[in-house]
PDB file of N, CA and C in Angstrom:
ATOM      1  N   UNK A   1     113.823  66.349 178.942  1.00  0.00           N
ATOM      2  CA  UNK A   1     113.834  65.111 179.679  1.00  0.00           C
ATOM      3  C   UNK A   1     112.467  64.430 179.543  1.00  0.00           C
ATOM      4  N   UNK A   2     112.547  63.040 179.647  1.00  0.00           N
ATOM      5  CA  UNK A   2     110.988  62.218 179.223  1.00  0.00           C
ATOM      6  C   UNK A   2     110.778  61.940 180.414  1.00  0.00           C
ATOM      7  N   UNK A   3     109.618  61.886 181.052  1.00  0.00           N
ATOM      8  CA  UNK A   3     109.327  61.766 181.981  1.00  0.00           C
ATOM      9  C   UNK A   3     108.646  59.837 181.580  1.00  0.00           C
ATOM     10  N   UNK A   4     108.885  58.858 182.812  1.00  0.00           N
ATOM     11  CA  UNK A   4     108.265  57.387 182.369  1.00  0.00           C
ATOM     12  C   UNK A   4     109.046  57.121 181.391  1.00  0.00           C
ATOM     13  N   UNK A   5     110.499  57.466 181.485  1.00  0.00           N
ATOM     14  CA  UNK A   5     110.956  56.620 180.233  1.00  0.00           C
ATOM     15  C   UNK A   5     111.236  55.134 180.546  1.00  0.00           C
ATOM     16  N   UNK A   6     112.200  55.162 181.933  1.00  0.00           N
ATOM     17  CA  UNK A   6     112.991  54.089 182.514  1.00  0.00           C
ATOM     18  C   UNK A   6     111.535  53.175 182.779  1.00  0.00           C
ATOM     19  N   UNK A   7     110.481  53.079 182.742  1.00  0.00           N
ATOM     20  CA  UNK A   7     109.451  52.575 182.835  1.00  0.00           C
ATOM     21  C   UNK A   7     108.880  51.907 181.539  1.00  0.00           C
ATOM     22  N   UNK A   8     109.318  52.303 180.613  1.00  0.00           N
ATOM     23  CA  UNK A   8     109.207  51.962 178.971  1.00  0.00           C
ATOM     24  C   UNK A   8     110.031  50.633 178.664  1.00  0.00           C
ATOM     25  N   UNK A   9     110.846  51.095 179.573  1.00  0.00           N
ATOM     26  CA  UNK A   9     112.265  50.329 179.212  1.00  0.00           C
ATOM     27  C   UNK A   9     112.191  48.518 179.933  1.00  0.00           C
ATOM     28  N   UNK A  10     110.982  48.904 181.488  1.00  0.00           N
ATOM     29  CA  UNK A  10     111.266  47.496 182.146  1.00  0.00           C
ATOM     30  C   UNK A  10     110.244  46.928 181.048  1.00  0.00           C
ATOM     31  N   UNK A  11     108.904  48.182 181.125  1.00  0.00           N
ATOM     32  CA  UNK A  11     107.796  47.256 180.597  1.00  0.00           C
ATOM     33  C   UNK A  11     107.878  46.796 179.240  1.00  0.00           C
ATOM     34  N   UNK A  12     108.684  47.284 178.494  1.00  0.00           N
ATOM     35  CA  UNK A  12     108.306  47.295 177.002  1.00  0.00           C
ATOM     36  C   UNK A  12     107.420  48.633 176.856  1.00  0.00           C
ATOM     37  N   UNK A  13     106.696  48.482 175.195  1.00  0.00           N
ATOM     38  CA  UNK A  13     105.661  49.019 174.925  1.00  0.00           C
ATOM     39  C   UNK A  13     104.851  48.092 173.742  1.00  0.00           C
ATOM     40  N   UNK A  14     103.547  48.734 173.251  1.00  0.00           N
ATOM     41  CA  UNK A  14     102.553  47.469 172.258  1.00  0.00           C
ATOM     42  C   UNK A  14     102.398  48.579 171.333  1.00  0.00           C
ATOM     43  N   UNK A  15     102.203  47.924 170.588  1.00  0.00           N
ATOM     44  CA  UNK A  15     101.723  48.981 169.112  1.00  0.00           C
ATOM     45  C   UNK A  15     101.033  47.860 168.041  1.00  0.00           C
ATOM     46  N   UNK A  16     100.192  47.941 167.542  1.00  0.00           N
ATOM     47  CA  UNK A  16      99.068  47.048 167.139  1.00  0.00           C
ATOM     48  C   UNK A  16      99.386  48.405 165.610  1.00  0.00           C
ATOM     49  N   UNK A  17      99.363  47.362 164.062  1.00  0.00           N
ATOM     50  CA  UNK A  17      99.877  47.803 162.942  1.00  0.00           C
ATOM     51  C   UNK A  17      98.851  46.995 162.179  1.00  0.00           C
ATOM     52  N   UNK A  18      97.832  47.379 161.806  1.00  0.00           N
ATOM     53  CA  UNK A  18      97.257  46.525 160.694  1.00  0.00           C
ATOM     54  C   UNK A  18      97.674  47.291 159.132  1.00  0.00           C
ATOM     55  N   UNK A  19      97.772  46.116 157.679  1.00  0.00           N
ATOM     56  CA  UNK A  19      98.542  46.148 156.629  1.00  0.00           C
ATOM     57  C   UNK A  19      97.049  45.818 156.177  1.00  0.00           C
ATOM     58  N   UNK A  20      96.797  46.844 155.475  1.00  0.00           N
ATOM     59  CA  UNK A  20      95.377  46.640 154.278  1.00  0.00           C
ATOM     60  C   UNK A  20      95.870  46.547 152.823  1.00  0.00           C
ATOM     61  N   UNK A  21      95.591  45.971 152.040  1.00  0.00           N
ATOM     62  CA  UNK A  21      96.203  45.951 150.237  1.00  0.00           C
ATOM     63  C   UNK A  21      95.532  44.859 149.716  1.00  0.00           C
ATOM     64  N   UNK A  22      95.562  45.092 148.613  1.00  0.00           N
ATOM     65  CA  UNK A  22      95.564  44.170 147.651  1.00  0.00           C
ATOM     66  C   UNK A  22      96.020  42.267 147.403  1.00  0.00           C
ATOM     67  N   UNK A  23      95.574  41.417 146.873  1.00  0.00           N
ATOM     68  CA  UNK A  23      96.874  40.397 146.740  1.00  0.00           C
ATOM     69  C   UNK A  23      98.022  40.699 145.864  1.00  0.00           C
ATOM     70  N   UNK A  24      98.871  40.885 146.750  1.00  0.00           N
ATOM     71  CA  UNK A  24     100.390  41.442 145.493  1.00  0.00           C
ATOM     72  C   UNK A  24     100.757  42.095 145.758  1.00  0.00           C
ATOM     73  N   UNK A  25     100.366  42.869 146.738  1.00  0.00           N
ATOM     74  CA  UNK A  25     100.580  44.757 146.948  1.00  0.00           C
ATOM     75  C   UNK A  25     101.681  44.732 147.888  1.00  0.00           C
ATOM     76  N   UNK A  26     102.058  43.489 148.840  1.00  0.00           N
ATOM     77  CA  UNK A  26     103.461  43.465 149.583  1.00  0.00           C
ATOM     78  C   UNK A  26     103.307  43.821 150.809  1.00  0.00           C
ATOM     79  N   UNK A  27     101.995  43.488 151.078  1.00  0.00           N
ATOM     80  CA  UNK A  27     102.017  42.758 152.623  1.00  0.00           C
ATOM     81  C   UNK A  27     102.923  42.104 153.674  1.00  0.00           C
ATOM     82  N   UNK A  28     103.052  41.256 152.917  1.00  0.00           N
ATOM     83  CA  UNK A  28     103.414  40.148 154.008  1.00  0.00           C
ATOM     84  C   UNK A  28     105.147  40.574 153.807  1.00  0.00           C
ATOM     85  N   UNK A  29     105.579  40.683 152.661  1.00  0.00           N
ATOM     86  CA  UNK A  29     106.561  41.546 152.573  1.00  0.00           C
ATOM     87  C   UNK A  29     107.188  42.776 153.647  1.00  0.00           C
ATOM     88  N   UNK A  30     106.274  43.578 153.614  1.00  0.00           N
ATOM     89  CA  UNK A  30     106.659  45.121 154.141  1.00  0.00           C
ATOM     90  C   UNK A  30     106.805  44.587 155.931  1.00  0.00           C
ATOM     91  N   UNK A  31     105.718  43.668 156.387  1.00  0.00           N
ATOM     92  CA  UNK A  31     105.578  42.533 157.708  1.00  0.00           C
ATOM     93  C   UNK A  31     106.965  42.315 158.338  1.00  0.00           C
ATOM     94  N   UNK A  32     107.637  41.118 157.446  1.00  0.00           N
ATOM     95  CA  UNK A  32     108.786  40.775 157.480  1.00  0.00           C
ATOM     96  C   UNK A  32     110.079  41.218 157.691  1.00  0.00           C
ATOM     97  N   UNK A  33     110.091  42.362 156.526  1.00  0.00           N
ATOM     98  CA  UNK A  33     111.257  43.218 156.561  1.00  0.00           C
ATOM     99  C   UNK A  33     111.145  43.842 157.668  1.00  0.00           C
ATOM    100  N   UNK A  34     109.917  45.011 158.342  1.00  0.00           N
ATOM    101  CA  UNK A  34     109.848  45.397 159.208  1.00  0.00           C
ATOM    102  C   UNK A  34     110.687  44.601 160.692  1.00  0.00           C
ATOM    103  N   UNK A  35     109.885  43.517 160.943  1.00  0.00           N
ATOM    104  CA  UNK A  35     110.030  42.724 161.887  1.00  0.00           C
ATOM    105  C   UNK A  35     111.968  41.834 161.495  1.00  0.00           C
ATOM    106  N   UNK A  36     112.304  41.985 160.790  1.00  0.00           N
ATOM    107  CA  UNK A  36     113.691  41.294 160.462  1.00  0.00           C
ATOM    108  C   UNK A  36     113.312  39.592 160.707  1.00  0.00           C
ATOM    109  N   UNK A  37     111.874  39.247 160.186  1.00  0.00           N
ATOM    110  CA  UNK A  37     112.336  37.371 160.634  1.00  0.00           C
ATOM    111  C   UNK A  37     110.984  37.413 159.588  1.00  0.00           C
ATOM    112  N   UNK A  38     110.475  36.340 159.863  1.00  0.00           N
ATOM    113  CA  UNK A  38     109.169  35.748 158.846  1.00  0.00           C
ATOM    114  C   UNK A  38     108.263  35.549 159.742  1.00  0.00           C
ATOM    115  N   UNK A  39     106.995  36.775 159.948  1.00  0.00           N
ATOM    116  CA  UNK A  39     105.981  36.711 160.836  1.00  0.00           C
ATOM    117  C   UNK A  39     105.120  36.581 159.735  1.00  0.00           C
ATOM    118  N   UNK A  40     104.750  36.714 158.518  1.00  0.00           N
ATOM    119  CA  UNK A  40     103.747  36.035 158.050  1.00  0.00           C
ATOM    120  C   UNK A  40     104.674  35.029 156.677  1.00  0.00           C
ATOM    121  N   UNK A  41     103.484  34.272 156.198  1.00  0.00           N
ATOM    122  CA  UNK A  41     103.817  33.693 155.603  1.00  0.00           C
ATOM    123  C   UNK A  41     103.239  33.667 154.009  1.00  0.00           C
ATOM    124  N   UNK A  42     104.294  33.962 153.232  1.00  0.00           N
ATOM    125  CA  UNK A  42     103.305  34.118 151.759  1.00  0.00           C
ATOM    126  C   UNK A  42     102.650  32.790 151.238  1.00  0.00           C
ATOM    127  N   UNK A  43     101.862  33.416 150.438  1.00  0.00           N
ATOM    128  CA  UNK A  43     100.693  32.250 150.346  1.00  0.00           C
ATOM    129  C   UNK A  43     100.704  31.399 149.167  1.00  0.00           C
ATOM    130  N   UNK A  44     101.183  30.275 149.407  1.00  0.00           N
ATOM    131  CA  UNK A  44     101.193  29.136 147.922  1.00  0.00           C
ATOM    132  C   UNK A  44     100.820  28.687 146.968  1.00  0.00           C
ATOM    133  N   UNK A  45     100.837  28.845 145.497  1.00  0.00           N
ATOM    134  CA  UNK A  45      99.631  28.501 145.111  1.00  0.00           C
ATOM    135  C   UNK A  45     100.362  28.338 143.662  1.00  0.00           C
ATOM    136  N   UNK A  46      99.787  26.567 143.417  1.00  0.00           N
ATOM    137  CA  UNK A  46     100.527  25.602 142.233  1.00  0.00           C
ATOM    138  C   UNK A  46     100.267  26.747 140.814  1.00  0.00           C
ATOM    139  N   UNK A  47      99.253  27.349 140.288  1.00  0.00           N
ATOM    140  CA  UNK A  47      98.638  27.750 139.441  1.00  0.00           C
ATOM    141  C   UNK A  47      99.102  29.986 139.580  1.00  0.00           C
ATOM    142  N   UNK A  48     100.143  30.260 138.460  1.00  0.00           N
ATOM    143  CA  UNK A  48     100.002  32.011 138.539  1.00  0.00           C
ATOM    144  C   UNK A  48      98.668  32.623 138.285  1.00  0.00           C
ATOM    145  N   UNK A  49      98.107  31.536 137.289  1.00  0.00           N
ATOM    146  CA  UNK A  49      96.242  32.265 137.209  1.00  0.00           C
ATOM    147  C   UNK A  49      95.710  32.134 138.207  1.00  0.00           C
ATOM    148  N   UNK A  50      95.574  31.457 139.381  1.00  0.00           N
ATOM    149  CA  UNK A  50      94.630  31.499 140.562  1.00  0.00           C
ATOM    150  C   UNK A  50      95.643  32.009 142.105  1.00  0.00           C
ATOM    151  N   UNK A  51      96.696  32.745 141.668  1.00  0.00           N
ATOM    152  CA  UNK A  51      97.587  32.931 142.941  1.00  0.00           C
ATOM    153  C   UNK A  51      96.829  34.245 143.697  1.00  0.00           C
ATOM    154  N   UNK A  52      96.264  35.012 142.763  1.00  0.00           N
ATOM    155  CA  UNK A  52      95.647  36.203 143.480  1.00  0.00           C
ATOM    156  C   UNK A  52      94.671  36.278 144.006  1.00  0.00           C
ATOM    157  N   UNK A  53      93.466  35.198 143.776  1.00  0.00           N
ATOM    158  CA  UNK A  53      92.331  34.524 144.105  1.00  0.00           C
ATOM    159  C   UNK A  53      91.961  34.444 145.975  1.00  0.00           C
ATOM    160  N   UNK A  54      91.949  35.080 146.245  1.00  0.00           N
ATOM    161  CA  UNK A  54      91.040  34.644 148.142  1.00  0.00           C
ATOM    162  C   UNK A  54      89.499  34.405 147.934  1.00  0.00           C
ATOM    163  N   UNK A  55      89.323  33.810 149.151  1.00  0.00           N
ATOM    164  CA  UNK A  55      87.858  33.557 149.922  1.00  0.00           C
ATOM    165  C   UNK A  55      87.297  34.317 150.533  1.00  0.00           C
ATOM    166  N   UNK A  56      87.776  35.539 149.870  1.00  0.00           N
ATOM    167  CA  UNK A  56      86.729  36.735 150.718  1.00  0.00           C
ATOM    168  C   UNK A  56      87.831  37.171 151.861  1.00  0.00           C
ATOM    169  N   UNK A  57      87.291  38.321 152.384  1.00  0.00           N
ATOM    170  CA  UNK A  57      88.430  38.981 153.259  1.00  0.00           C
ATOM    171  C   UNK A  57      88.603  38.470 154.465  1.00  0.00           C
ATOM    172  N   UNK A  58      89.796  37.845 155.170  1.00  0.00           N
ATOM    173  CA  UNK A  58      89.729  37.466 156.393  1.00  0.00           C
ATOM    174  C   UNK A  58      90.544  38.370 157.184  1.00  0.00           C
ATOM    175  N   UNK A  59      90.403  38.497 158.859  1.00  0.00           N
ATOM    176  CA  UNK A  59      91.198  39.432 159.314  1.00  0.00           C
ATOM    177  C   UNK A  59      92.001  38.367 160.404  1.00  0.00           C
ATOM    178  N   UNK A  60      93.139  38.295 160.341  1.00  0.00           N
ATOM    179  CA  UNK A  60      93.905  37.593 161.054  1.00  0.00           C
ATOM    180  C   UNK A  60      95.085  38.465 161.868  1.00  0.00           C
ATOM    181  N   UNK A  61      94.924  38.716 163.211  1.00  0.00           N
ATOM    182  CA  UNK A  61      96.077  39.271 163.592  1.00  0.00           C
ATOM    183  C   UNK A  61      97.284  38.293 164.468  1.00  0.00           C
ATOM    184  N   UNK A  62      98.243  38.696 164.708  1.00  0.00           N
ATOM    185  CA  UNK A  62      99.240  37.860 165.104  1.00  0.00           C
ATOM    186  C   UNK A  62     100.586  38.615 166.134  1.00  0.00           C
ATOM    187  N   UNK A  63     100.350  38.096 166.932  1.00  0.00           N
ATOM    188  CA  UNK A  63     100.684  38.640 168.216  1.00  0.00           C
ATOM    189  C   UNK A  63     103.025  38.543 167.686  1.00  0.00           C
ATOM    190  N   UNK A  64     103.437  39.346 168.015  1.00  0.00           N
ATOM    191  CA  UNK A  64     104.978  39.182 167.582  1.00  0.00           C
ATOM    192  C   UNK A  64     105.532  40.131 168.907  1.00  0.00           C
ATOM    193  N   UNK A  65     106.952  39.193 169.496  1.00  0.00           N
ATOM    194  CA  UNK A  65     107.501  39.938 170.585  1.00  0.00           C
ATOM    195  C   UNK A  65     109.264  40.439 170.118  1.00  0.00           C
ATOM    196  N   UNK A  66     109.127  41.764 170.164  1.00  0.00           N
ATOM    197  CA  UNK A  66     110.122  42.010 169.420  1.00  0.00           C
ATOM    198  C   UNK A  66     111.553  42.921 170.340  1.00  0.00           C
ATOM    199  N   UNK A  67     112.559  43.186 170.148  1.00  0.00           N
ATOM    200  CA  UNK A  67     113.267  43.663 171.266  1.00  0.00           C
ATOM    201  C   UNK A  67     114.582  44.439 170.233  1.00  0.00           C
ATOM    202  N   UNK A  68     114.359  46.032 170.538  1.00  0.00           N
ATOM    203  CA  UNK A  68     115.265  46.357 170.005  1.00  0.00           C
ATOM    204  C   UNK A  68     115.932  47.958 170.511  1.00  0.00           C
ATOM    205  N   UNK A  69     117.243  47.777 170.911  1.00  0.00           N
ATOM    206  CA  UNK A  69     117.784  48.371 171.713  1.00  0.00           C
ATOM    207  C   UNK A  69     117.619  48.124 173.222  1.00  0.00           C
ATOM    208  N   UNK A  70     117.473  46.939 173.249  1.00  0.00           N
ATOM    209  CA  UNK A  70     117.015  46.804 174.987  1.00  0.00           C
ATOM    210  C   UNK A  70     115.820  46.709 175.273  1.00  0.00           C
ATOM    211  N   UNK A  71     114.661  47.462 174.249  1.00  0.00           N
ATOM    212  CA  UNK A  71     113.356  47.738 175.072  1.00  0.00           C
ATOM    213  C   UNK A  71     112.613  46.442 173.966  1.00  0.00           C
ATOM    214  N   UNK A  72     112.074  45.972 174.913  1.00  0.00           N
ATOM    215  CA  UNK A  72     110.811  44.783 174.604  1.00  0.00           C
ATOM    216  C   UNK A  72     109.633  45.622 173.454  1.00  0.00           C
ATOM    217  N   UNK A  73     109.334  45.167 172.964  1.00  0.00           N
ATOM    218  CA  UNK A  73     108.080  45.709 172.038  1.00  0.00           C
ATOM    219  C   UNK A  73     106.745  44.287 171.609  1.00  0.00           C
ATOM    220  N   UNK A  74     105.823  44.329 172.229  1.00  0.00           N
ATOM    221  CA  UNK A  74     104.725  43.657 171.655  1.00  0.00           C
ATOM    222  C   UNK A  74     104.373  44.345 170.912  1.00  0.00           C
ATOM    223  N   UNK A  75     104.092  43.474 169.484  1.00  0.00           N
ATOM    224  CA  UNK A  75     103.578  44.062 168.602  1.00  0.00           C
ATOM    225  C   UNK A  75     102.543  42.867 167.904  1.00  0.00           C
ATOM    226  N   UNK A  76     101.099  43.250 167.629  1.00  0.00           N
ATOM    227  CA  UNK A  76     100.289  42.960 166.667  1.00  0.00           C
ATOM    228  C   UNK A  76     100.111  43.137 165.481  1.00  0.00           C
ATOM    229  N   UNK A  77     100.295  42.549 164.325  1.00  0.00           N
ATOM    230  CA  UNK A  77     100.321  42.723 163.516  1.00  0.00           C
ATOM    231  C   UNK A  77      98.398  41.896 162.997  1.00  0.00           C
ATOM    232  N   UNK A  78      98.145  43.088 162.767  1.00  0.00           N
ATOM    233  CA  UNK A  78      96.746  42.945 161.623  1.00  0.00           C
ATOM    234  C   UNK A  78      96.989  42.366 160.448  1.00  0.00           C
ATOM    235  N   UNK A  79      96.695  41.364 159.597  1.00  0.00           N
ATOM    236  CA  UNK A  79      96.541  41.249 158.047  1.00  0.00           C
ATOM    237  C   UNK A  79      95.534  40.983 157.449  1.00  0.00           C
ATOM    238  N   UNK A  80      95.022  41.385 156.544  1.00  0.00           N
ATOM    239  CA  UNK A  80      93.152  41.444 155.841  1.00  0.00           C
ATOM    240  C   UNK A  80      94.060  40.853 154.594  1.00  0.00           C
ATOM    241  N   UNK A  81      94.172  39.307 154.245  1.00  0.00           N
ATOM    242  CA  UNK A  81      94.163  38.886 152.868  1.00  0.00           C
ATOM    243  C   UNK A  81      92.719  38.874 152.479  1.00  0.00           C
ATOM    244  N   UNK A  82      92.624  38.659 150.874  1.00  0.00           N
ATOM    245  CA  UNK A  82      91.284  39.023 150.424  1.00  0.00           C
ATOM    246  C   UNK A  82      90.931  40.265 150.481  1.00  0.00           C
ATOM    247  N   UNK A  83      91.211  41.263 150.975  1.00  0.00           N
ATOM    248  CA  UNK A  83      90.842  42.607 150.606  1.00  0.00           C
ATOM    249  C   UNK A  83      91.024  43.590 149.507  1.00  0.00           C
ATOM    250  N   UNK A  84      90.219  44.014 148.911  1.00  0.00           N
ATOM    251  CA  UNK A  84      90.015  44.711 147.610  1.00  0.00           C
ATOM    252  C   UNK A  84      90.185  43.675 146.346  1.00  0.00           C
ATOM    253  N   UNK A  85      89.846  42.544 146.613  1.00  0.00           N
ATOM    254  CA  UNK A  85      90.374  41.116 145.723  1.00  0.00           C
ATOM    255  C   UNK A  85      89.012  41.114 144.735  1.00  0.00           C
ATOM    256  N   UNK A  86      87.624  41.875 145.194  1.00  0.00           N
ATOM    257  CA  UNK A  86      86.478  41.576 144.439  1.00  0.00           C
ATOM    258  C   UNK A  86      86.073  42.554 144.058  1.00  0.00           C
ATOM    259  N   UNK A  87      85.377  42.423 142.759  1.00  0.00           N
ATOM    260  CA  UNK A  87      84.598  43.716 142.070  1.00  0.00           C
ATOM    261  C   UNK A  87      83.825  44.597 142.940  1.00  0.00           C
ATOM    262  N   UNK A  88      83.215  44.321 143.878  1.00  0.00           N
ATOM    263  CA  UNK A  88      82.531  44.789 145.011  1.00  0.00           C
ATOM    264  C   UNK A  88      83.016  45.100 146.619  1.00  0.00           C
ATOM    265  N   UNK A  89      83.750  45.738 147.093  1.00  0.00           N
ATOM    266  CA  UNK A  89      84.394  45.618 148.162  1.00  0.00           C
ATOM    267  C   UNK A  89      83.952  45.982 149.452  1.00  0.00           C
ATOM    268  N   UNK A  90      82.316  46.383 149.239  1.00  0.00           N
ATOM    269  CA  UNK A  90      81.490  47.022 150.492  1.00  0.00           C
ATOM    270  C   UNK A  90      81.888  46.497 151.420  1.00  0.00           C
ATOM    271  N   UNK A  91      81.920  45.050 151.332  1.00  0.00           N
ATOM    272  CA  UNK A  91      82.052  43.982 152.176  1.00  0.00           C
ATOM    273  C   UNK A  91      83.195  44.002 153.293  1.00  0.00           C
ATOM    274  N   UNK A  92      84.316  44.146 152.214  1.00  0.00           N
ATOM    275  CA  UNK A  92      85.402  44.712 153.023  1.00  0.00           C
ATOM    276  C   UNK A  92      85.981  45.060 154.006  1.00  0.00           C
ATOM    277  N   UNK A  93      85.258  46.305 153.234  1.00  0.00           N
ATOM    278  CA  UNK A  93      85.377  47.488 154.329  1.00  0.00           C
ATOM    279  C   UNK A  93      84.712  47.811 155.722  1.00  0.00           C
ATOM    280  N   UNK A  94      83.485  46.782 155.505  1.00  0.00           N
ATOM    281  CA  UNK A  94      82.433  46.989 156.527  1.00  0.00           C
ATOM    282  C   UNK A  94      83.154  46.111 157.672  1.00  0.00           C
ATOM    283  N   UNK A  95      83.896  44.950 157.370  1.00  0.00           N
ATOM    284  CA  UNK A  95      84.588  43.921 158.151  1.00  0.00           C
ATOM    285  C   UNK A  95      85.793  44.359 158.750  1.00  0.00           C
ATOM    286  N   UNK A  96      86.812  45.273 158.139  1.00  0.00           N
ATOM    287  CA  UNK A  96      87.873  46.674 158.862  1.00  0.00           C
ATOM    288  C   UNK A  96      87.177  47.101 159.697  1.00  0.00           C
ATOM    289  N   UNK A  97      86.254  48.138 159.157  1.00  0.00           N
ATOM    290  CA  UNK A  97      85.888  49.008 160.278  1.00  0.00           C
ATOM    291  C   UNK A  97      85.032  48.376 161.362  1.00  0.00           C
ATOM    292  N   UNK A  98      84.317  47.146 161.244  1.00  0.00           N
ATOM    293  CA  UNK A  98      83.814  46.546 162.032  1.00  0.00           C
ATOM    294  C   UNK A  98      85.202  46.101 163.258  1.00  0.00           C
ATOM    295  N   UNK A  99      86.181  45.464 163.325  1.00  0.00           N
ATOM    296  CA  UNK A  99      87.491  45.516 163.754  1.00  0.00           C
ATOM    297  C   UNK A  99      87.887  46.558 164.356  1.00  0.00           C
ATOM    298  N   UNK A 100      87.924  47.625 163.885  1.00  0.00           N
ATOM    299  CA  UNK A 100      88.770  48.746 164.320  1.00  0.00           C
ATOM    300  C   UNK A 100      87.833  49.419 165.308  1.00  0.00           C
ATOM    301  N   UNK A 101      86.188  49.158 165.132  1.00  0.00           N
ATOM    302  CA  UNK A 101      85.769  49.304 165.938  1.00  0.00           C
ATOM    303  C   UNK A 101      85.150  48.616 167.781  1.00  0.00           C
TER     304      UNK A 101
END
């Protein structure tokens, strides 16, 4: 028996998911499917030579309210586009763990 379940159930629960990769690697993809709707949005770009191209790593998270089987779920979703996009990625990484910390 779970003890605090029926309590799960009024409140919901949160679970915060950050998606680290590449451009291409299926991010915003794996996001979507997860979530069954379009919480992020893939990114446009007139030119296939400059589609993989970012401005350096940004961390954008995005708040999503989701409900399945009855129970409410907030969920955050983390996304770092621009990550591992440059020959040098110290940068990166220092900006994750700066976050996570």
């Amino acid at each position: 028996m779970r003890r605090g379940g029926r309590k799960n159930v009024k409140k919901g629960v949160q679970f915060t998911l950050m998606v680290v990769g590449g451009s291409g690697t299926g991010r915003t993809t794996f996001v979507n499917t997860l979530c069954e709707s379009e919480v992020l949005t893939h990114k446009d770009s007139d030119s296939p030579e400059t589609a993989h191209i970012e401005q350096g790593i940004k961390i954008k998270p995005v708040n999503v309210e989701l409900e399945e089987d009855g129970i409410r779920i907030a969920l955050t979703i983390v996304d770092t586009p621009g990550f591992g996009d440059n020959i040098d990625n110290e940068y990166a990484f220092q900006e994750i763990v700066g976050y996570l910390e």
